[in-house]
Protein backbone atom coordinates (compact mmCIF):
# COMPACT_ATOMS: atom_id res chain seq x y z
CA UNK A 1 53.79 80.51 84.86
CA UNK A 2 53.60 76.75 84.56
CA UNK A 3 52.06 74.84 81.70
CA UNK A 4 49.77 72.04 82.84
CA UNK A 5 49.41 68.52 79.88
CA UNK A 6 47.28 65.72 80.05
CA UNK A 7 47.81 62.89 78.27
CA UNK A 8 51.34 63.17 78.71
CA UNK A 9 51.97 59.89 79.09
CA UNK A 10 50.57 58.81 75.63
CA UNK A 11 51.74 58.83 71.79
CA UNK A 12 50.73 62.58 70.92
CA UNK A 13 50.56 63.77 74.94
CA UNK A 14 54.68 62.90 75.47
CA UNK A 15 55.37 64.94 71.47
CA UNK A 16 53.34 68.27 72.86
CA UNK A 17 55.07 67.85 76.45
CA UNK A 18 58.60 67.55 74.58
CA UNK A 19 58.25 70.79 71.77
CA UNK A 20 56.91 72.82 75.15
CA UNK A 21 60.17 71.50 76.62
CA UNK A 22 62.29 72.85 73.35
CA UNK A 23 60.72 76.03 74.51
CA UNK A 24 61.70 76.14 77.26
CA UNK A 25 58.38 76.03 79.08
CA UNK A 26 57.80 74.98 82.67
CA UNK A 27 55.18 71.72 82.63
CA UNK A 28 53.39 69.87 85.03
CA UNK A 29 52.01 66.28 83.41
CA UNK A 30 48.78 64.50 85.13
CA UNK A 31 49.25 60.76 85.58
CA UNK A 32 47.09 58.57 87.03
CA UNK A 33 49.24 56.61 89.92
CA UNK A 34 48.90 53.19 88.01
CA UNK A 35 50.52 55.34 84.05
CA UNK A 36 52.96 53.71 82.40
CA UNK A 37 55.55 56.95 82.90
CA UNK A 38 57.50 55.35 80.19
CA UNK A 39 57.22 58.30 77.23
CA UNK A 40 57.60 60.55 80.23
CA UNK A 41 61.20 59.39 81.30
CA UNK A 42 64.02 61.90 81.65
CA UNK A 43 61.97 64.63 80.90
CA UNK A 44 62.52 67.72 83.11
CA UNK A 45 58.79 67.57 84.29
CA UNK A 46 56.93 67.40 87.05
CA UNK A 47 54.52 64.64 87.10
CA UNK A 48 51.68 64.63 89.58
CA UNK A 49 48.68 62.06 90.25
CA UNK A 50 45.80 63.03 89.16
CA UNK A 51 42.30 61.60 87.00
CA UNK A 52 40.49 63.64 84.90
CA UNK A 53 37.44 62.13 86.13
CA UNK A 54 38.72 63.53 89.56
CA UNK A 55 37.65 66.97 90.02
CA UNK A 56 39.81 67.83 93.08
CA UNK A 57 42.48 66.32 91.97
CA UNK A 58 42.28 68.48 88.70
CA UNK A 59 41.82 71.10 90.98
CA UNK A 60 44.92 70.57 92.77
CA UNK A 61 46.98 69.64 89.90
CA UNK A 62 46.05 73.13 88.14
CA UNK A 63 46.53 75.59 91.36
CA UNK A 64 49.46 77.91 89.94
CA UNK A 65 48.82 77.05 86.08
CA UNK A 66 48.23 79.48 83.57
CA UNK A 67 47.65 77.48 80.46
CA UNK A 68 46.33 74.08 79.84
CA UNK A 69 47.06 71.47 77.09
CA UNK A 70 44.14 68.77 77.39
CA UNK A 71 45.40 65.64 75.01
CA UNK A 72 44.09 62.96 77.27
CA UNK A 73 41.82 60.82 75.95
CA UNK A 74 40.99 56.98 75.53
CA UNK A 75 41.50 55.79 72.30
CA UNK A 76 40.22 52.63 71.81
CA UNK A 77 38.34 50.95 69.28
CA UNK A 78 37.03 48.06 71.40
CA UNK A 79 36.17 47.71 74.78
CA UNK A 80 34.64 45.54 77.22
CA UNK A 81 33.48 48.80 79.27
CA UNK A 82 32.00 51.37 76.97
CA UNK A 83 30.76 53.61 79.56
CA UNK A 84 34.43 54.05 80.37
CA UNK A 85 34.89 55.96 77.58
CA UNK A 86 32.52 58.09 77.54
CA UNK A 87 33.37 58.54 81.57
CA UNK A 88 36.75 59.77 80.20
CA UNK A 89 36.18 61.59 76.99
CA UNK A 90 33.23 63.35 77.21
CA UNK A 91 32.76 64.33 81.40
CA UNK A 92 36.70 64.19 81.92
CA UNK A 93 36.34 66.89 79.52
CA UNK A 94 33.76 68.71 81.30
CA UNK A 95 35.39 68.13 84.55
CA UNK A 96 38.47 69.38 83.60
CA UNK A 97 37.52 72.58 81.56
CA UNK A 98 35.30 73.55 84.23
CA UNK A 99 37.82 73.39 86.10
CA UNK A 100 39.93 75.59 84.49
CA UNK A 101 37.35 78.21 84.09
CA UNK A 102 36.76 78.09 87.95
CA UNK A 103 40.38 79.11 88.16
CA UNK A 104 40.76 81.53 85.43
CA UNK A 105 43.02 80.05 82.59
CA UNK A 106 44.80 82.61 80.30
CA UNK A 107 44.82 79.77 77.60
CA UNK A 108 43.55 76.40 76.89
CA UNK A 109 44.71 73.93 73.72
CA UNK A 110 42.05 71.12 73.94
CA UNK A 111 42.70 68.00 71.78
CA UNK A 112 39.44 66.93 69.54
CA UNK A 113 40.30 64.63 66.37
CA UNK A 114 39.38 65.34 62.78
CA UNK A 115 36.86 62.83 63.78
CA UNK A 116 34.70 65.49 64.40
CA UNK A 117 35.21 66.87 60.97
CA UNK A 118 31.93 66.27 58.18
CA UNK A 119 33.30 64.50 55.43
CA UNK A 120 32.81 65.11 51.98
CA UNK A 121 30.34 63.23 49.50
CA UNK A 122 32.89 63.42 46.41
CA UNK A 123 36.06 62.17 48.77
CA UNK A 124 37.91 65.56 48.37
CA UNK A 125 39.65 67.10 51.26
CA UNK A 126 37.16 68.95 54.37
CA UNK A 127 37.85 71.61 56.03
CA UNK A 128 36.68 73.05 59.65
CA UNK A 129 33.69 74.15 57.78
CA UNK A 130 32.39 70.95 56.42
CA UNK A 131 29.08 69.88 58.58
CA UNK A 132 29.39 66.75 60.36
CA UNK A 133 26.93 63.73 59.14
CA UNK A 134 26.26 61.84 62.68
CA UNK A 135 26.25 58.69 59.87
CA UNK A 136 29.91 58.90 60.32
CA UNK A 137 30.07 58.46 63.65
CA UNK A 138 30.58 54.99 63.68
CA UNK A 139 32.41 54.02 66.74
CA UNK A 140 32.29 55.05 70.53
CA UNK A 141 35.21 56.91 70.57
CA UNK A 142 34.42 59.29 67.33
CA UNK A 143 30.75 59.54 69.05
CA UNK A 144 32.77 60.77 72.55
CA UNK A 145 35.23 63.06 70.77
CA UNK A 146 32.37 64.30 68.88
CA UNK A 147 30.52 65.50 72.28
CA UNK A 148 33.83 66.72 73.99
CA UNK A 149 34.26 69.17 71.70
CA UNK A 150 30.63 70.14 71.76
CA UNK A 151 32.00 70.73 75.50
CA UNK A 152 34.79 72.85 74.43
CA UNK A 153 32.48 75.09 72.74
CA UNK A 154 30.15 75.60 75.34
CA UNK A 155 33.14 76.06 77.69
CA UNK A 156 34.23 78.76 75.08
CA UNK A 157 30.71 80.43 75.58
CA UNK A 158 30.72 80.65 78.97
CA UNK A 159 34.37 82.23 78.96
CA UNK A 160 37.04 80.28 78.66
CA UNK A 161 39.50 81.17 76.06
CA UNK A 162 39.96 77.66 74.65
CA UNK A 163 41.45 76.93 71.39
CA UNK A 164 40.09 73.47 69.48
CA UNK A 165 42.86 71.40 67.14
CA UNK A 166 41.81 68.31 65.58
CA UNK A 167 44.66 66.20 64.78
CA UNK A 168 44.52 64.10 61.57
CA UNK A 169 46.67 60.86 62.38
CA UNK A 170 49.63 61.51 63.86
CA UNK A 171 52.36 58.93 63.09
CA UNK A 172 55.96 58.53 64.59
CA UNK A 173 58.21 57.38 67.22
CA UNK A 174 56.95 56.29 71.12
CA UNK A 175 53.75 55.10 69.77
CA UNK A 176 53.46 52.89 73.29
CA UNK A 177 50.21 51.68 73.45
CA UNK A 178 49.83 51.65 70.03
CA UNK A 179 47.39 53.72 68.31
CA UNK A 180 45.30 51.79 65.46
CA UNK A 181 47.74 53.63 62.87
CA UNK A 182 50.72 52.43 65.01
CA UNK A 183 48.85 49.26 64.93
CA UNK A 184 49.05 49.43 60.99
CA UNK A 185 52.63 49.97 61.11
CA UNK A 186 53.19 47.03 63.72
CA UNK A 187 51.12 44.59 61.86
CA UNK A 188 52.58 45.43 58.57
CA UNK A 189 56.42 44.45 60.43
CA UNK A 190 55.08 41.73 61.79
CA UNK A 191 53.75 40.05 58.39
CA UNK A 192 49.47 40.03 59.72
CA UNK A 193 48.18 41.75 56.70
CA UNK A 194 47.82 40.20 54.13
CA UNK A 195 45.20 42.44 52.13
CA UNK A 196 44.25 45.94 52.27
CA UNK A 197 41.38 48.04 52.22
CA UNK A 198 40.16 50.78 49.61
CA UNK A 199 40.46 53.43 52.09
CA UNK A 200 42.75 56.66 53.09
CA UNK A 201 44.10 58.81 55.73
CA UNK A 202 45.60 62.22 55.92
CA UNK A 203 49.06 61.23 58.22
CA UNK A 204 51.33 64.44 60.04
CA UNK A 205 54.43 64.03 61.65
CA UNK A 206 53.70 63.74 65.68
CA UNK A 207 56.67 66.38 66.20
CA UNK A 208 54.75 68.25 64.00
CA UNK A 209 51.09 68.09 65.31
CA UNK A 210 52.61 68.50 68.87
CA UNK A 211 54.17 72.07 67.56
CA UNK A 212 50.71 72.63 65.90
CA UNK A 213 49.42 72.64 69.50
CA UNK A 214 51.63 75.37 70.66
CA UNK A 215 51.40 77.44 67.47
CA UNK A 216 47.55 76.82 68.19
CA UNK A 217 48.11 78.51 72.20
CA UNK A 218 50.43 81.02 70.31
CA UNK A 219 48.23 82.06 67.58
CA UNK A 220 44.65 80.18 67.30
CA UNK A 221 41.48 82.43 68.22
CA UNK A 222 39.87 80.83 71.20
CA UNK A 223 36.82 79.24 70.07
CA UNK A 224 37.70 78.08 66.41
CA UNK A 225 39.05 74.47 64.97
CA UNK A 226 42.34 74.06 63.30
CA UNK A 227 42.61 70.75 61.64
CA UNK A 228 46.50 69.73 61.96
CA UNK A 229 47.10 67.56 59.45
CA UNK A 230 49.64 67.15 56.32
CA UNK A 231 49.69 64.80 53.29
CA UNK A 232 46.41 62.30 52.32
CA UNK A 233 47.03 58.75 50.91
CA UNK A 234 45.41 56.03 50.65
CA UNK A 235 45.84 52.71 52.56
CA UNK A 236 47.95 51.35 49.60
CA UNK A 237 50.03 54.34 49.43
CA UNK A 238 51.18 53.66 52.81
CA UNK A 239 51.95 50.43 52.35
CA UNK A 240 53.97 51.01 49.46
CA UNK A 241 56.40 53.57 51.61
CA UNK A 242 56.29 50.94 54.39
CA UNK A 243 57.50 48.81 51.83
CA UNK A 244 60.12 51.24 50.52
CA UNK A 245 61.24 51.76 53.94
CA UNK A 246 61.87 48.47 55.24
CA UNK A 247 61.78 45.69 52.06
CA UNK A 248 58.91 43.87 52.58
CA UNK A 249 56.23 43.30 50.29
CA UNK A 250 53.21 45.12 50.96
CA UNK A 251 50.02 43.36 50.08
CA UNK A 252 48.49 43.01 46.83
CA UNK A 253 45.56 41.98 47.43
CA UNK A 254 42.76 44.44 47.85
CA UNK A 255 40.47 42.64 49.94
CA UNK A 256 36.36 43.68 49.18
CA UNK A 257 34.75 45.91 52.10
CA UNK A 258 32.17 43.47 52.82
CA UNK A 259 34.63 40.44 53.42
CA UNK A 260 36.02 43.19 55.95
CA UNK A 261 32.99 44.01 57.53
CA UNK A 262 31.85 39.71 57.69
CA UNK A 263 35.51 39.35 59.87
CA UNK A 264 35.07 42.06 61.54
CA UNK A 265 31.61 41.30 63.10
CA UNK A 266 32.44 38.17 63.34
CA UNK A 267 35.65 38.59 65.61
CA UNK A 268 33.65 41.47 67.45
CA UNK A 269 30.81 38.32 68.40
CA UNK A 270 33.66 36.19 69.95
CA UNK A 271 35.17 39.36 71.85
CA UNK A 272 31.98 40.49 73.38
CA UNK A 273 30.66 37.10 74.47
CA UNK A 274 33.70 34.78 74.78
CA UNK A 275 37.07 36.10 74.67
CA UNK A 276 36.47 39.63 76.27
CA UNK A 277 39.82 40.36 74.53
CA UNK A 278 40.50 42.85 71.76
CA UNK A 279 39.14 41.94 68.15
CA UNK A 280 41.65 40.67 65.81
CA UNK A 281 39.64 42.62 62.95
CA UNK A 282 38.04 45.65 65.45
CA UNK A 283 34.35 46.34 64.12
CA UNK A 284 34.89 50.09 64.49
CA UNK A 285 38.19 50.28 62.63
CA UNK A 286 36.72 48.64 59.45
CA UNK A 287 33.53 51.05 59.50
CA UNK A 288 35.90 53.62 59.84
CA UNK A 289 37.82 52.46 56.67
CA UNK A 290 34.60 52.64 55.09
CA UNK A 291 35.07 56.78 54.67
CA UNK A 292 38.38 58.09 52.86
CA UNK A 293 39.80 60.12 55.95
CA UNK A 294 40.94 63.15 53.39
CA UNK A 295 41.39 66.82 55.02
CA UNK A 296 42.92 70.22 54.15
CA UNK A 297 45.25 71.58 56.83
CA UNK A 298 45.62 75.30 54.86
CA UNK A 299 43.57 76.81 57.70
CA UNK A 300 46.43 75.70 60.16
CA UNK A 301 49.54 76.60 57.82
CA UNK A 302 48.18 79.60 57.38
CA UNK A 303 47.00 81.17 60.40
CA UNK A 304 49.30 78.89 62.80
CA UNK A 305 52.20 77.76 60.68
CA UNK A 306 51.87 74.44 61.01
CA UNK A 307 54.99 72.57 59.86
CA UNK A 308 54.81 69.96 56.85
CA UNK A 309 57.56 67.80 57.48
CA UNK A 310 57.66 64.83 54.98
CA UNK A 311 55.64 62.11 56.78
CA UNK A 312 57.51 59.47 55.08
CA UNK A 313 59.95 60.52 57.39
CA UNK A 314 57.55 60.25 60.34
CA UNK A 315 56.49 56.75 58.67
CA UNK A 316 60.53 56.02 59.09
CA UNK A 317 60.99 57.05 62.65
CA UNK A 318 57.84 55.24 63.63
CA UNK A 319 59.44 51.63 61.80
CA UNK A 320 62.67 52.22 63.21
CA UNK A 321 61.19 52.80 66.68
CA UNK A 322 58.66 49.74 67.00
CA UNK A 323 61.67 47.74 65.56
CA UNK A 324 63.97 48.83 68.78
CA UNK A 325 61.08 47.98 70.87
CA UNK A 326 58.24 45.87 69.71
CA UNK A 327 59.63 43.68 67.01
């Protein structure tokens, strides 16, 4: 039976559609009509139109499917049209997973973030069983993502066998659009920052968070979380491997969360009422920073077998591949 991914088209969407490929799997990708098909080129796929927000054409696109990988989302940490987020995240999700209860899915992956994980008071790594503090839901898309997966579960209680992974940051090659840790990568080539923050993330190799997905439909119980994740380091850390990797200096200067928070509110004042163009310093990202983004992934490598590929490779591939195309 066919294999049906959304999201495709994206950074983590085009890495699950490609390991399904390795598998030999039969895929169908949803694309809007007006998708950059770029990530999706020369794969053996068929790609048909379709918006998640769309319920016939969900409908349509999922007639003869037997499993479902939902990655789609919108990922942004700014934008002039908040609604549209929601609109996406939250009843795309709805639409689409009662969708493919109406039509009686043997297996559903659905992509939530680790965004929807509690965090820690004493910074050490969380697990899937850490409560979530709604403090820490301090941007539109965490907040969306947060009630998707409240989605999933109810979808999960009604039925459907759907398994929840929430990715940690995925970093590597075809990063398009980018993502704000592409971003990170970009701006560091590109010589725009010149400070960094106290802060940390736990980063996984996209190849392997793409083959936690399938491990996930292979061997995940439908209605629990795997967090798919790998090594935690802090914002200097990365910088430092950046540095190793391509010879330039990584900052120094550890710039004070408050002067962070001043530029970013200030640069989110001149999007919202006179540029209507992205934040230079996004609001969202620097609250975000606020929080050291550690996790523990040993629920996934043990019950999935989640690969743990060095991620300074990943950090590599992702340099080498926004110098071939960005820089």
């Amino acid at each position: 039976m066919t294999t049906l991914v959304t999201g495709a088209t994206g950074f983590l969407g085009s890495a699950v559609a490609r390991e399904l490929l390795k598998d030999g799997r039969k895929i169908k990708l949803l694309a809007r009509k007006d998708s950059d098909l770029s990530n999706t080129s020369g794969l053996q796929a068929e790609v048909v139109n379709g918006d998640i927000r769309d319920r016939a054409s969900l409908k349509s696109a999922m007639t003869g499917c037997s499993t479902l990988y939902h990655v789609a989302a919108y990922y942004s940490l700014w934008d002039r049209d908040k609604k549209l987020i929601y609109d996406i995240n939250v009843e795309g999700t709805r639409n689409i997973l009662e969708t493919a209860l109406e039509l009686g899915l043997e297996r559903v992956v659905y992509t939530s973030t680790v965004g929807c994980i509690g965090l820690r008071n004493d910074g050490t790594p969380a697990n899937e069983e850490q409560p979530m503090d709604p403090a820490t839901l301090s941007n539109d898309y965490k907040s969306s993502k947060y009630q998707a997966e409240k989605i999933a579960l109810e979808m999960h209680g009604k039925g459907l066998p759907v398994i929840i992974v929430n990715p940690s940051t995925p970093i590597g090659p075809r990063d398009i659009k980018p993502t704000p840790t592409g971003k990170i990568v970009l701006d560091f080539l590109n010589g725009k920052m010149p400070a960094y923050l106290d802060t940390g993330l736990n980063l996984i190799d996209v190849s392997d968070c793409a083959r936690g997905h399938i491990l996930a439909e292979e061997k995940g119980k439908p209605g629990e979380r795997y967090i798919l994740g790998n090594k935690n380091m802090s914002l200097k850390e990365i910088l430092m491997a950046l540095e190793k990797i391509t010879g330039i200096p990584a900052p120094s200067i550890k710039m004070p969360y408050w002067v962070a928070y001043a530029a970013g509110l200030a640069c989110e004042v001149a999007s919202n009422l006179i540029t209507q163009k992205p934040p230079a310093v996004p609001l969202a990202g620097v609250k975000m920073a606020k929080y050291f983004m550690y996790f523990d992934s040993s629920k996934a490598i043990r019950e999935l077998g989640l690969p743990q590929n060095p991620v300074e490779s990943a950090l590599s591939q992702s340099v080498h591949w926004f110098q071939e195309n960005r820089c």
